[in-house]
C-alpha atoms as a PDB file:
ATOM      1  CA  UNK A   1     110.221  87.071 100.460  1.00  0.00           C
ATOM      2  CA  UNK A   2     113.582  88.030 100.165  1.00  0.00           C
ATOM      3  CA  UNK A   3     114.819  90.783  97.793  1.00  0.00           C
ATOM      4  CA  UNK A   4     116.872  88.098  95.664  1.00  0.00           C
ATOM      5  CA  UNK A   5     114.007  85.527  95.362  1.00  0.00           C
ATOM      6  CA  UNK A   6     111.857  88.280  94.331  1.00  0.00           C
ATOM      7  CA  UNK A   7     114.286  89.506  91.440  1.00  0.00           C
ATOM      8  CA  UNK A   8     114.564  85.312  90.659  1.00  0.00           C
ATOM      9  CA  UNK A   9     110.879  85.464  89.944  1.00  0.00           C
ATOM     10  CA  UNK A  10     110.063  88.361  88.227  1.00  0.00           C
ATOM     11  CA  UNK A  11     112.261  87.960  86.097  1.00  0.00           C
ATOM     12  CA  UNK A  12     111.253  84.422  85.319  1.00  0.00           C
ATOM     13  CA  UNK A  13     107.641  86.154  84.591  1.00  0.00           C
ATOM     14  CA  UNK A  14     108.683  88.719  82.546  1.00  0.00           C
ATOM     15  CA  UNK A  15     111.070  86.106  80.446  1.00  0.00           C
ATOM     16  CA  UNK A  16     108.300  83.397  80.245  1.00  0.00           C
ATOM     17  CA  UNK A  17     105.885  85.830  78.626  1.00  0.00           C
ATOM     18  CA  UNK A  18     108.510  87.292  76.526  1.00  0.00           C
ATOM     19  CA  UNK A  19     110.315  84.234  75.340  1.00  0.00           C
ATOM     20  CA  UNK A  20     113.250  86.424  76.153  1.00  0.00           C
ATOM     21  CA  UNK A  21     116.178  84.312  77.789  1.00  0.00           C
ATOM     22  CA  UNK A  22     118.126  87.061  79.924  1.00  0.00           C
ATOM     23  CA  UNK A  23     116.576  89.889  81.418  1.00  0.00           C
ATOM     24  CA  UNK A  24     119.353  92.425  81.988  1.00  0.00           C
ATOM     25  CA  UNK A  25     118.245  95.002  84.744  1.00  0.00           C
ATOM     26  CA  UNK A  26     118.838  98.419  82.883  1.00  0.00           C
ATOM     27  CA  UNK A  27     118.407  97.119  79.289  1.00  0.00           C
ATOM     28  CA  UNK A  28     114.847  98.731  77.843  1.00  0.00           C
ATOM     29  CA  UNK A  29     112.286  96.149  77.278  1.00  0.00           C
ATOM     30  CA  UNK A  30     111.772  97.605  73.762  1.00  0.00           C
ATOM     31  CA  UNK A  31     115.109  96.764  73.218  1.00  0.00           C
ATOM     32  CA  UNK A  32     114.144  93.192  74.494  1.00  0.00           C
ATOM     33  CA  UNK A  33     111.645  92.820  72.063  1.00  0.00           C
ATOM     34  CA  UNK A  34     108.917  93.471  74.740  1.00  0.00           C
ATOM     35  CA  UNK A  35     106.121  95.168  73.376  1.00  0.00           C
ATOM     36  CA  UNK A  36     103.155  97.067  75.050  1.00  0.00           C
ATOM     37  CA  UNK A  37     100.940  94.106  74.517  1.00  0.00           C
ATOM     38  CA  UNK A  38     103.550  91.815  76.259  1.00  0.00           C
ATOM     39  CA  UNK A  39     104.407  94.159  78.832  1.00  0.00           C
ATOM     40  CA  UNK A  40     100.537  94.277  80.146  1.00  0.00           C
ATOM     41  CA  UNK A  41     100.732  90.166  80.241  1.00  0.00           C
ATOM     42  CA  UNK A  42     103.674  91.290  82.380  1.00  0.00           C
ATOM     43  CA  UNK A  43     101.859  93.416  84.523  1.00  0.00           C
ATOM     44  CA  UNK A  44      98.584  91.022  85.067  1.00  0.00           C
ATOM     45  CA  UNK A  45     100.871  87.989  85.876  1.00  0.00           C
ATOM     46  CA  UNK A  46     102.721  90.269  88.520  1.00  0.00           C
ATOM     47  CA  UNK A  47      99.174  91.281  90.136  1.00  0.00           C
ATOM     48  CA  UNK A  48      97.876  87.675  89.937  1.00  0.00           C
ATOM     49  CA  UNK A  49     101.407  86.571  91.644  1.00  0.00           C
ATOM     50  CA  UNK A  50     101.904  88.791  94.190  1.00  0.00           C
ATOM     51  CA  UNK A  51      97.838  89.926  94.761  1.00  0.00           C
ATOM     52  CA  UNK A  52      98.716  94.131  93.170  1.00  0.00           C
ATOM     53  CA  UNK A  53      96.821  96.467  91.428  1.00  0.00           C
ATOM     54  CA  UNK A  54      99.435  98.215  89.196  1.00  0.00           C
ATOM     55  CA  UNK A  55      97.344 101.368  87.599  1.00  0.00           C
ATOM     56  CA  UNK A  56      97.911 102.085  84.224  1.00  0.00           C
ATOM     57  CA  UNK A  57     100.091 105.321  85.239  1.00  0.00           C
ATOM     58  CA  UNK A  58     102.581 103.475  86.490  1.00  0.00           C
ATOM     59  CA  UNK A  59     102.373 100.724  83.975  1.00  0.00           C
ATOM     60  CA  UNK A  60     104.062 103.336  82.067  1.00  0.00           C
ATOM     61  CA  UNK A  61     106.905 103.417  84.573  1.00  0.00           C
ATOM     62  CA  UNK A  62     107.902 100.039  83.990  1.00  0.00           C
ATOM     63  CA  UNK A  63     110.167 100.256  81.281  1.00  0.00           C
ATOM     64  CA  UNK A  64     113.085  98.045  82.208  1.00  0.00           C
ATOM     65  CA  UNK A  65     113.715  94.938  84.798  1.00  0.00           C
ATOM     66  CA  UNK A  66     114.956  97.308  87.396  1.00  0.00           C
ATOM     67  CA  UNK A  67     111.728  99.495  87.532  1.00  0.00           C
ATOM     68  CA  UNK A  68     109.547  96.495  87.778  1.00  0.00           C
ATOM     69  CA  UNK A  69     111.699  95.226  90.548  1.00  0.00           C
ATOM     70  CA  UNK A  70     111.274  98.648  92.567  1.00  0.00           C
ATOM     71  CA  UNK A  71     107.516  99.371  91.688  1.00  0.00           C
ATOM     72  CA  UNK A  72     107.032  95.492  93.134  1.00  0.00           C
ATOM     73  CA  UNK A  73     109.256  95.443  96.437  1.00  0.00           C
ATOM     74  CA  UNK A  74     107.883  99.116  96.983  1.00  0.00           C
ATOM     75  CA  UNK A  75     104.199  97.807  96.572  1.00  0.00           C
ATOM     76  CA  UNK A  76     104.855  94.649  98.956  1.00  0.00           C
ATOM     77  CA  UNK A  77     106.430  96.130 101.536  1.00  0.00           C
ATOM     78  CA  UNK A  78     103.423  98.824 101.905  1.00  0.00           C
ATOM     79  CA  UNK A  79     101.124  95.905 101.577  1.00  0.00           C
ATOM     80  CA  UNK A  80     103.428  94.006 104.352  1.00  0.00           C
ATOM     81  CA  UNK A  81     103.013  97.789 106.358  1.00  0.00           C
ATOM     82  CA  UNK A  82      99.186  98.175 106.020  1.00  0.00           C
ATOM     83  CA  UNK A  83      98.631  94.149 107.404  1.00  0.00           C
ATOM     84  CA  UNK A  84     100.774  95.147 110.726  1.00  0.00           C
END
């Protein structure tokens, strides 16, 4: 997957669970109007998408667009490692 589609759909996930239109890549999500309880939905739609396991410490990390993106692309591309 290529860096650009994978920015396309996370940040369709993350908008579809928080009915939030634009997903700017430094803006907070608690600025967004992204709440814990959304940003978990978040998380489990990520892991169901892309077969992670996020742990809760760096749930915590994932505070804006541009953190998801790298804690994703960083967790595929060890997963894409380990299967060679």
């Amino acid at each position: 997957m290529s860096n650009a589609a994978l920015r396309d759909k996370l940040r369709e996930i993350i908008s579809e669970v928080s009915e939030v239109d634009e997903i700017p890549d430094e803006a907070p999500f608690e600025e967004l109007g992204i709440d814990s309880m959304m940003a978990i939905e978040i998380v489990a739609e990520v892991e169901r998408t892309y077969k992670l396991s996020i742990p809760e410490d760096e749930l915590r990390e994932m505070t804006h667009f541009e953190a998801v993106y790298d804690l994703v692309r960083r967790k595929l591309e060890a997963a894409a490692d380990a299967a060679e």
